[in-house]
C-alpha atoms as a PDB file:
ATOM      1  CA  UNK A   1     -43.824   7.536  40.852  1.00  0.00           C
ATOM      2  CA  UNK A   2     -47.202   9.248  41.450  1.00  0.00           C
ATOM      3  CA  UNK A   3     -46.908  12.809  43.055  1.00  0.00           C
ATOM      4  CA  UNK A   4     -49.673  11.768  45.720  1.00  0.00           C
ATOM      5  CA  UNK A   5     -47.338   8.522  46.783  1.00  0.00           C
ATOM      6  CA  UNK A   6     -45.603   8.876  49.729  1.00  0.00           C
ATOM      7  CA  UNK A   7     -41.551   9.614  49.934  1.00  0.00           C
ATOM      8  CA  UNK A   8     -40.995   6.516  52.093  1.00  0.00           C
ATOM      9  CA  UNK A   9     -42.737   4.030  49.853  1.00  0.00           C
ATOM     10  CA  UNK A  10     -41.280   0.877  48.990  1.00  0.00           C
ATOM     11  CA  UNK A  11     -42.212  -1.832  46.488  1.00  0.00           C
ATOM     12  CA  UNK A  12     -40.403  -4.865  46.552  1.00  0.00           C
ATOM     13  CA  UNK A  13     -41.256  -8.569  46.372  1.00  0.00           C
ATOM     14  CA  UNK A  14     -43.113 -11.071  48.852  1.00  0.00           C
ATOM     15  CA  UNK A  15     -41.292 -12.248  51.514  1.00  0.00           C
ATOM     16  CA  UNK A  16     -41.440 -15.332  53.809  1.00  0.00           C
ATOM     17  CA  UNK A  17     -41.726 -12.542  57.065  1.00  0.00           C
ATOM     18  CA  UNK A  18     -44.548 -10.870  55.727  1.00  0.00           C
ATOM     19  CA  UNK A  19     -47.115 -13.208  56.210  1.00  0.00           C
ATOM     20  CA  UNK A  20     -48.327 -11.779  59.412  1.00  0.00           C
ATOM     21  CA  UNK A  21     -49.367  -8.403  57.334  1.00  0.00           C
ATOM     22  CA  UNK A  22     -50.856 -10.413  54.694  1.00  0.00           C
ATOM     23  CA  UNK A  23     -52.962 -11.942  57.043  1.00  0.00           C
ATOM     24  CA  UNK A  24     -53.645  -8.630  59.039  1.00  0.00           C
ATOM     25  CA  UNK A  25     -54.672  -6.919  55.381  1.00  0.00           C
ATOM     26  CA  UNK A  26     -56.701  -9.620  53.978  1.00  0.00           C
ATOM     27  CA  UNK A  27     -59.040  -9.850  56.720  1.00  0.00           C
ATOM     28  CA  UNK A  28     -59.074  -5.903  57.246  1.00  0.00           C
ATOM     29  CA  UNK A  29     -60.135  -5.391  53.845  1.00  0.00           C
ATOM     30  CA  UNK A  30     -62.536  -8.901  53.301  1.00  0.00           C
ATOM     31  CA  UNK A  31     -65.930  -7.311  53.557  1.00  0.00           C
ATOM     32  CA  UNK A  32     -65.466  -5.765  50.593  1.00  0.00           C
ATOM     33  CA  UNK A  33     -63.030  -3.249  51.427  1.00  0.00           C
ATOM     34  CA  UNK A  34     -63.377  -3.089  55.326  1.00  0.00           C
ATOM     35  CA  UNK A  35     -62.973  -5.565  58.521  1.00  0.00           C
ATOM     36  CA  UNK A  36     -63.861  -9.068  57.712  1.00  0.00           C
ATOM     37  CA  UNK A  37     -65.013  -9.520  61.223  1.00  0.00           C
ATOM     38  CA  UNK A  38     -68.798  -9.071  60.301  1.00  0.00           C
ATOM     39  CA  UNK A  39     -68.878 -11.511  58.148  1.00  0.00           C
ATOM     40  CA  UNK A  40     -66.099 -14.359  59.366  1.00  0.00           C
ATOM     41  CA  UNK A  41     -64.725 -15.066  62.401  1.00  0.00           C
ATOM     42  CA  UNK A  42     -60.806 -16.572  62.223  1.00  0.00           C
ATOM     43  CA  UNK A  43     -58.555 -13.817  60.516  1.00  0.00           C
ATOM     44  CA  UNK A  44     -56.170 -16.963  59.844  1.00  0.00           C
ATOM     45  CA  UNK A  45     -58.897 -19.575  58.310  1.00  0.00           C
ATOM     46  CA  UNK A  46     -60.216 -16.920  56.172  1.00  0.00           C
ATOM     47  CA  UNK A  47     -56.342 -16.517  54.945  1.00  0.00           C
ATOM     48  CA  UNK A  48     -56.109 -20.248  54.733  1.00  0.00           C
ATOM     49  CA  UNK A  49     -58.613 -20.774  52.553  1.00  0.00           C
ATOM     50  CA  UNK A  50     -58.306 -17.852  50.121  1.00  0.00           C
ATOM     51  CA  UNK A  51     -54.711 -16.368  50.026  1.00  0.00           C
ATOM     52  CA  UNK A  52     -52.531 -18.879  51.806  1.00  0.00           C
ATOM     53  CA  UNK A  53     -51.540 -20.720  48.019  1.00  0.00           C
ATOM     54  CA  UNK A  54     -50.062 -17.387  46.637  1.00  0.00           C
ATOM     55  CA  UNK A  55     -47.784 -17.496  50.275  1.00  0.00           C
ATOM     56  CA  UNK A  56     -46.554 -20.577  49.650  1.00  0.00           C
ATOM     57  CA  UNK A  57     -46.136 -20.577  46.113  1.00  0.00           C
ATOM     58  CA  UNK A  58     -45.974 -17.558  44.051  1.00  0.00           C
ATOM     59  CA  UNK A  59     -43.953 -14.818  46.524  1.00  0.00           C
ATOM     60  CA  UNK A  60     -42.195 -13.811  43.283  1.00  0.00           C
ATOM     61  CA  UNK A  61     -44.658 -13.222  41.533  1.00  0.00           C
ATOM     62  CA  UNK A  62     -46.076 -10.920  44.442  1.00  0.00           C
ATOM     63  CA  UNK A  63     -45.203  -7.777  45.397  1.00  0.00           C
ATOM     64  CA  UNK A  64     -45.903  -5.247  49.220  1.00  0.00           C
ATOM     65  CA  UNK A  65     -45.818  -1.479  49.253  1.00  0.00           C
ATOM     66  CA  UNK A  66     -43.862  -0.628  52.726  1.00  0.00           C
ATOM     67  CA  UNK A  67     -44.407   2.685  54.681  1.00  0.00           C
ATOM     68  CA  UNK A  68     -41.781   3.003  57.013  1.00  0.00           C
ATOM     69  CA  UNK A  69     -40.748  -0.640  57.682  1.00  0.00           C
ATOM     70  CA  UNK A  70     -44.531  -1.525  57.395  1.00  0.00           C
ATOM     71  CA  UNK A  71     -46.778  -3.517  54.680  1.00  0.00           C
ATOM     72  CA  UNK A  72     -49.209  -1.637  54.162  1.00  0.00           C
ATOM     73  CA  UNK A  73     -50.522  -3.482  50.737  1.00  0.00           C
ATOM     74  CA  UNK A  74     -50.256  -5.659  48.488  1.00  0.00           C
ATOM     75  CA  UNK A  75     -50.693  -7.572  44.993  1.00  0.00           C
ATOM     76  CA  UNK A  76     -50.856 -11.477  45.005  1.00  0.00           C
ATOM     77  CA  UNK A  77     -50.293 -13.507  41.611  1.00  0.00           C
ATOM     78  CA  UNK A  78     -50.264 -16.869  40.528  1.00  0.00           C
ATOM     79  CA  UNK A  79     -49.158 -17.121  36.966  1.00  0.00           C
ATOM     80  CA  UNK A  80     -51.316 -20.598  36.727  1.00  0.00           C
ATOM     81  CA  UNK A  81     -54.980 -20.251  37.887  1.00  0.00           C
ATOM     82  CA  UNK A  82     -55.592 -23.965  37.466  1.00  0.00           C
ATOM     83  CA  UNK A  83     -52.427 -24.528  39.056  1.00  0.00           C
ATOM     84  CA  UNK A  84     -53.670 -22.947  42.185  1.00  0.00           C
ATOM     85  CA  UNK A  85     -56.996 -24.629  42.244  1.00  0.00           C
ATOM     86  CA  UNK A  86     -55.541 -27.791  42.269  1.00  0.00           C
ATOM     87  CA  UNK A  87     -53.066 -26.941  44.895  1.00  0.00           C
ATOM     88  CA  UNK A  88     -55.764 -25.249  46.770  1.00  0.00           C
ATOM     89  CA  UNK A  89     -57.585 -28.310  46.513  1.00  0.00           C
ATOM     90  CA  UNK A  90     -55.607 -31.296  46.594  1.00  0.00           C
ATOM     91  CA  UNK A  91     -53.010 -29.611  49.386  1.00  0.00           C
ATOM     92  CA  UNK A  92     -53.690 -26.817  50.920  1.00  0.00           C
ATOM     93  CA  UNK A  93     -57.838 -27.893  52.361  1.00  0.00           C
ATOM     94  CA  UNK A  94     -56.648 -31.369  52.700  1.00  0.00           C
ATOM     95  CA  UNK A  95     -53.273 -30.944  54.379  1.00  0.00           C
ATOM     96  CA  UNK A  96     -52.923 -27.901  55.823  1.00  0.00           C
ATOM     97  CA  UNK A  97     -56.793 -26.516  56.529  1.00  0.00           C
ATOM     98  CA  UNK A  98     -58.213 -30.174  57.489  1.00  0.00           C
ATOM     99  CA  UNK A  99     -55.796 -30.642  60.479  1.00  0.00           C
ATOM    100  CA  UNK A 100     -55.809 -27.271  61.730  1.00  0.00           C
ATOM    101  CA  UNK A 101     -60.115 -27.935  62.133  1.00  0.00           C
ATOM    102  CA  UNK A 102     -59.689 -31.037  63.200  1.00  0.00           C
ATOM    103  CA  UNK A 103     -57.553 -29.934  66.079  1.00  0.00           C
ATOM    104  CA  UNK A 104     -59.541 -26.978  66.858  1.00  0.00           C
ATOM    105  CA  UNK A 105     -56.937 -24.351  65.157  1.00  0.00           C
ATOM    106  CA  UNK A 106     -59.166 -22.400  63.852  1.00  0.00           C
ATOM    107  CA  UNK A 107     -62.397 -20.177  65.331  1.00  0.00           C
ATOM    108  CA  UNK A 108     -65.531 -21.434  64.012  1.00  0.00           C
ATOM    109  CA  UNK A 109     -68.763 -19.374  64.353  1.00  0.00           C
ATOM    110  CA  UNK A 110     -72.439 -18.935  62.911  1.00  0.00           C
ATOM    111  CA  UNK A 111     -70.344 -16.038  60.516  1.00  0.00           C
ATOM    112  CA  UNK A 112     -67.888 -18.496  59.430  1.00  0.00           C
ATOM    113  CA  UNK A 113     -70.168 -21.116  58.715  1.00  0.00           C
ATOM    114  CA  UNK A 114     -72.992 -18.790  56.826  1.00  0.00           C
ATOM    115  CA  UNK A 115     -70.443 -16.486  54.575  1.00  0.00           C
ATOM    116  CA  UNK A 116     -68.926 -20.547  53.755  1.00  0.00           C
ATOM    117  CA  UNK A 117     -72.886 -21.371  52.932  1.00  0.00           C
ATOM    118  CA  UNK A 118     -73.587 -18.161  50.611  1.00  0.00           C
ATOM    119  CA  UNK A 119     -70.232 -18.745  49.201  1.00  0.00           C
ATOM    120  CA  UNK A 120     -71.435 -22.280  47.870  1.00  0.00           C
ATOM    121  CA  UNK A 121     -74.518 -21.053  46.967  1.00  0.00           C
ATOM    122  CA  UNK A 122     -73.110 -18.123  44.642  1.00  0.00           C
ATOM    123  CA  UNK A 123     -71.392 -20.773  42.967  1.00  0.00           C
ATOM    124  CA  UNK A 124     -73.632 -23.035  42.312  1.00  0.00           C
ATOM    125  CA  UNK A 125     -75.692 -20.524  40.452  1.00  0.00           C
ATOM    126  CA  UNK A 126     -73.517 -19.992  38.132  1.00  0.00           C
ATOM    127  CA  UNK A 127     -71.140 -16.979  39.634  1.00  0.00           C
ATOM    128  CA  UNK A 128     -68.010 -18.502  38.505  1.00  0.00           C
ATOM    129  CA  UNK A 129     -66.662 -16.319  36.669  1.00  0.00           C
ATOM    130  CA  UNK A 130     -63.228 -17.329  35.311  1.00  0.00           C
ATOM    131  CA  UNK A 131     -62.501 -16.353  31.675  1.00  0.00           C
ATOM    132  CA  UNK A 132     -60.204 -18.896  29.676  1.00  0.00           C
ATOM    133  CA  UNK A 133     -57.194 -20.149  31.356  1.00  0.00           C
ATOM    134  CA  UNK A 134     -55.804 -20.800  28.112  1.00  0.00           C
ATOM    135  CA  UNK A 135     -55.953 -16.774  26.848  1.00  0.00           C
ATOM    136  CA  UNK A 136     -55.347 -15.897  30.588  1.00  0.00           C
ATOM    137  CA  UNK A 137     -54.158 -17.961  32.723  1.00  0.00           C
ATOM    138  CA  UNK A 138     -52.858 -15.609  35.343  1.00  0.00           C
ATOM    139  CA  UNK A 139     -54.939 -13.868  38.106  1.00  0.00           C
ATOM    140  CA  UNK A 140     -54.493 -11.750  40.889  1.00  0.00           C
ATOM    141  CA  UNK A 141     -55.572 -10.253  44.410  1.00  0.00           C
ATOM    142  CA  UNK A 142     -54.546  -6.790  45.473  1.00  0.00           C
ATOM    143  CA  UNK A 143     -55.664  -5.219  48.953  1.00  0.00           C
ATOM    144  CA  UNK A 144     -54.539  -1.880  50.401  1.00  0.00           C
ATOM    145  CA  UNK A 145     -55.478  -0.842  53.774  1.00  0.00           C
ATOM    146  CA  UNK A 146     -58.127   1.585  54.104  1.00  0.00           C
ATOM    147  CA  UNK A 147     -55.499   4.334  55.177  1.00  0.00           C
ATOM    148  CA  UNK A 148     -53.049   4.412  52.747  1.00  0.00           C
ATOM    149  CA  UNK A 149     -55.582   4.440  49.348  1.00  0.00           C
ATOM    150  CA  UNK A 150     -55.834   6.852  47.200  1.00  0.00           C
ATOM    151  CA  UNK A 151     -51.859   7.809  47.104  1.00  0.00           C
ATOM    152  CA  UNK A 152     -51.206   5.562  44.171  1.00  0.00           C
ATOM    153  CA  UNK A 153     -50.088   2.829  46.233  1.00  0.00           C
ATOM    154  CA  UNK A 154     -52.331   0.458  43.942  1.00  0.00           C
ATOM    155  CA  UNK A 155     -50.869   1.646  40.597  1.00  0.00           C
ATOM    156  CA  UNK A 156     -47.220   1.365  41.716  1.00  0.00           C
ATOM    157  CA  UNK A 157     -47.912  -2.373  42.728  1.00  0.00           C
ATOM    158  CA  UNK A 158     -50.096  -2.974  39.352  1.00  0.00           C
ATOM    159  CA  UNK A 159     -46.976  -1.763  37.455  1.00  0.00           C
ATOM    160  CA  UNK A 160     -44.454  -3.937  39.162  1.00  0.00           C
ATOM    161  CA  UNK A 161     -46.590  -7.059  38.213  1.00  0.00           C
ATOM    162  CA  UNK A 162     -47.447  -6.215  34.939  1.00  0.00           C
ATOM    163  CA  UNK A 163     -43.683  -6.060  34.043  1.00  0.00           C
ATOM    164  CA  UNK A 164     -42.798  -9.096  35.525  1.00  0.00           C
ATOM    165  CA  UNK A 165     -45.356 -10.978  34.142  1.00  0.00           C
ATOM    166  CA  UNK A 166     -44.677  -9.375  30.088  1.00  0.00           C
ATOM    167  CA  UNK A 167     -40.797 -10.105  30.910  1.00  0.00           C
ATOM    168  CA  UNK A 168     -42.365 -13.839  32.003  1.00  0.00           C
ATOM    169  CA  UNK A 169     -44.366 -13.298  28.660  1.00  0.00           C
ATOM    170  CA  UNK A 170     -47.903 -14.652  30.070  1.00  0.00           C
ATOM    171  CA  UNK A 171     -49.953 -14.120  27.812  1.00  0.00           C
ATOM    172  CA  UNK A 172     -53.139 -13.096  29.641  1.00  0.00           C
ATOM    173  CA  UNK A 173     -54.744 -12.066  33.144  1.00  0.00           C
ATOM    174  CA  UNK A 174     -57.665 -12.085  35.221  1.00  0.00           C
ATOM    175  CA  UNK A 175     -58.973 -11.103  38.232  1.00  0.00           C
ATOM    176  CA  UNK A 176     -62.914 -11.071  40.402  1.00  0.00           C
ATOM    177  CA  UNK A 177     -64.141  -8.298  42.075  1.00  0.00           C
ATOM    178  CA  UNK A 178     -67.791  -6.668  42.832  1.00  0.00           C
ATOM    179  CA  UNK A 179     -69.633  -3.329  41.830  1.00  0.00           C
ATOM    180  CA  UNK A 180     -69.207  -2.352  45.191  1.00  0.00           C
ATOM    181  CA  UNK A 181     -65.452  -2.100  44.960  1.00  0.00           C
ATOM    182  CA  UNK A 182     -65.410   1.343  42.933  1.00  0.00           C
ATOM    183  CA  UNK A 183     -61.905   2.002  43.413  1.00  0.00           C
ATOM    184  CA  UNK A 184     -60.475  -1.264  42.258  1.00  0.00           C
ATOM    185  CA  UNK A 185     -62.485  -0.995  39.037  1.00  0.00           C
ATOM    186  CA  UNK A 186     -61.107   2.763  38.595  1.00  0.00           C
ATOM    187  CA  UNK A 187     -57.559   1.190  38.766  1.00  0.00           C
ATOM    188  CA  UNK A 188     -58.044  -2.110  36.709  1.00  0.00           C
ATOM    189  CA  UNK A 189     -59.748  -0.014  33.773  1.00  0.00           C
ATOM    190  CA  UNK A 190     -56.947   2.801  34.003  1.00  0.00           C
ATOM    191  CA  UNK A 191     -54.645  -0.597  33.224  1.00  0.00           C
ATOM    192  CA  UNK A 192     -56.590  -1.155  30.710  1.00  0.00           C
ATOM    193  CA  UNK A 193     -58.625  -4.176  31.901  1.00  0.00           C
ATOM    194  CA  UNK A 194     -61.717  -4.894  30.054  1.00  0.00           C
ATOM    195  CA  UNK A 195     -64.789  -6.007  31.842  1.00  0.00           C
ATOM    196  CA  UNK A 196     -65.311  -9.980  30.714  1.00  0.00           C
ATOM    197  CA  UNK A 197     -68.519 -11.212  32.952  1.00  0.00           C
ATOM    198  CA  UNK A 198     -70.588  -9.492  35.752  1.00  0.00           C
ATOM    199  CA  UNK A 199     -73.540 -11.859  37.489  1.00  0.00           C
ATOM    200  CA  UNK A 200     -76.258 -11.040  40.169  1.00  0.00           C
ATOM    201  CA  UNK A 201     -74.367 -11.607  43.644  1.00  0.00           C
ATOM    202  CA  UNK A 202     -76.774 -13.495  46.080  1.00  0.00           C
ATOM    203  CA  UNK A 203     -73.978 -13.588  48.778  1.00  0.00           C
ATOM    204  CA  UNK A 204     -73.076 -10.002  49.253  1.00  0.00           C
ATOM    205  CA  UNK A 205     -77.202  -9.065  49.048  1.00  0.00           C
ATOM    206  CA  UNK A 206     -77.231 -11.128  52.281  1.00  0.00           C
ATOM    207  CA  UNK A 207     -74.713  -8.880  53.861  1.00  0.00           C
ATOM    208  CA  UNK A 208     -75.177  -5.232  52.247  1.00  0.00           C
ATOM    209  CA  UNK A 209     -78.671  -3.486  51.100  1.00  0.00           C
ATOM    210  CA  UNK A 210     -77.053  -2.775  48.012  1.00  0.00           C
ATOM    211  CA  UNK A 211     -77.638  -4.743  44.787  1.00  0.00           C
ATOM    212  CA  UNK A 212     -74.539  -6.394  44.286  1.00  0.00           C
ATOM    213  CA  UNK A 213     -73.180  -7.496  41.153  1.00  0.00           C
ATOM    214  CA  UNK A 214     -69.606  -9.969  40.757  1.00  0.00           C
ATOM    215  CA  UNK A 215     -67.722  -9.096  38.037  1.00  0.00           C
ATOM    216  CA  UNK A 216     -64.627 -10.166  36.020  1.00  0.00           C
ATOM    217  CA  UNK A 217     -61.781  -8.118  34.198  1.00  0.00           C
ATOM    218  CA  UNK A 218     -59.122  -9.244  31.905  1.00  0.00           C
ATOM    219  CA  UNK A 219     -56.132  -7.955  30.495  1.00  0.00           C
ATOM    220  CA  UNK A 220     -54.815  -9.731  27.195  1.00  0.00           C
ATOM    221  CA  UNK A 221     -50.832  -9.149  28.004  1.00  0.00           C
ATOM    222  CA  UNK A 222     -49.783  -9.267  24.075  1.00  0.00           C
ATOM    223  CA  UNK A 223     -50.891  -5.843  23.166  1.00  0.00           C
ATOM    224  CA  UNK A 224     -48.864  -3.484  23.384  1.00  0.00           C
ATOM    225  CA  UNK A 225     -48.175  -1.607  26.254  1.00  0.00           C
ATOM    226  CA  UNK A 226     -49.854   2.111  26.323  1.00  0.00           C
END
């Protein structure tokens, strides 16, 4: 392991008890890399929406650093990207987010309902940035709170995954980010990720004086390792 990673560190797979940490990191870390609560206001919806499929589906494909009993990151995989959208689609909003609004699960606010506006609108002018699913059809999330970066914590859990997925022999992945996330594009290009597609983000402009760009990375997983 790193020198600057902590003694106590752990890396092990996803678990069913973890979701509460999952939840807790996603939203800490949603506004692109701090608190989510200026721009959304339900912690749980926000998980819902985004995360909720790699929970329920792909926990081994997932790994959590743990700091003394405590998640204190992770890296979320789905080895199918179209797989997830149409779960995400056809069962997770219809089945599982619907009810929740319709019975008033959730906390809906003027945040929730313009991040959900700028969202649609960054799609529709053409930020979707996916690269083939055929030459990489795996993607991923990974978060770390704000505390624990910079002790290698993010390469530990980059290096789990990328094993399991050459044992799995996937063939390529991808993953989103922005230009504001300096970090995360340190670590994906010291894995050897290769920028695929960056567009003009006209949701995080709303949110940041900065001019934002989203931007994609793949890794083809056939070469050979470094």
């Amino acid at each position: 392991m790193n020198a600057n990673i902590p003694e106590n560190v752990k890396i092990r797979k996803l678990r069913k008890e973890d979701k509460n940490s999952l939840i807790n990191i996603t939203f800490a870390t949603a506004f692109l890399g701090k608190s989510g609560f200026k721009i959304f206001d339900d912690p749980v919806l926000f998980f819902d929406l985004g995360y909720l499929y790699y929970f329920l589906f792909e926990r081994n494909n997932s790994f959590v650093a743990v700091i003394d009993e405590k998640v204190v990151g992770y890296i979320l995989c789905t080895r199918s990207v179209l797989k997830r959208n149409f779960t995400e689609i056809f069962y997770i909003i219809p089945f599982i987010v619907l009810p929740k609004l319709i019975f008033f699960r959730y906390s809906i606010g003027v945040k929730t309902l313009k991040y959900i506006y700028l969202f649609t609108i960054d799609s529709i002018f053409g930020n979707n940035l996916n690269a083939s699913f055929k030459e990489y059809p795996a993607a991923l999330h990974i978060n770390i709170i704000d505390k624990y970066r910079g002790k290698g914590l993010g390469s530990e859990l980059m290096k789990e995954l990328l094993e399991e997925l050459r044992e799995r022999k996937i063939k390529g992945l991808q993953l989103n980010t922005t230009s504001e996330n300096k970090a995360a594009i340190a670590l994906y290009r010291k894995f050897s990720f290769v920028e695929y597609k960056r567009r003009k983000s006209y949701m995080w402009e709303k949110f940041t004086s900065n001019k934002v760009n989203n931007i994609s990375f793949v890794l083809d997983l056939k070469e050979e390792k470094l």
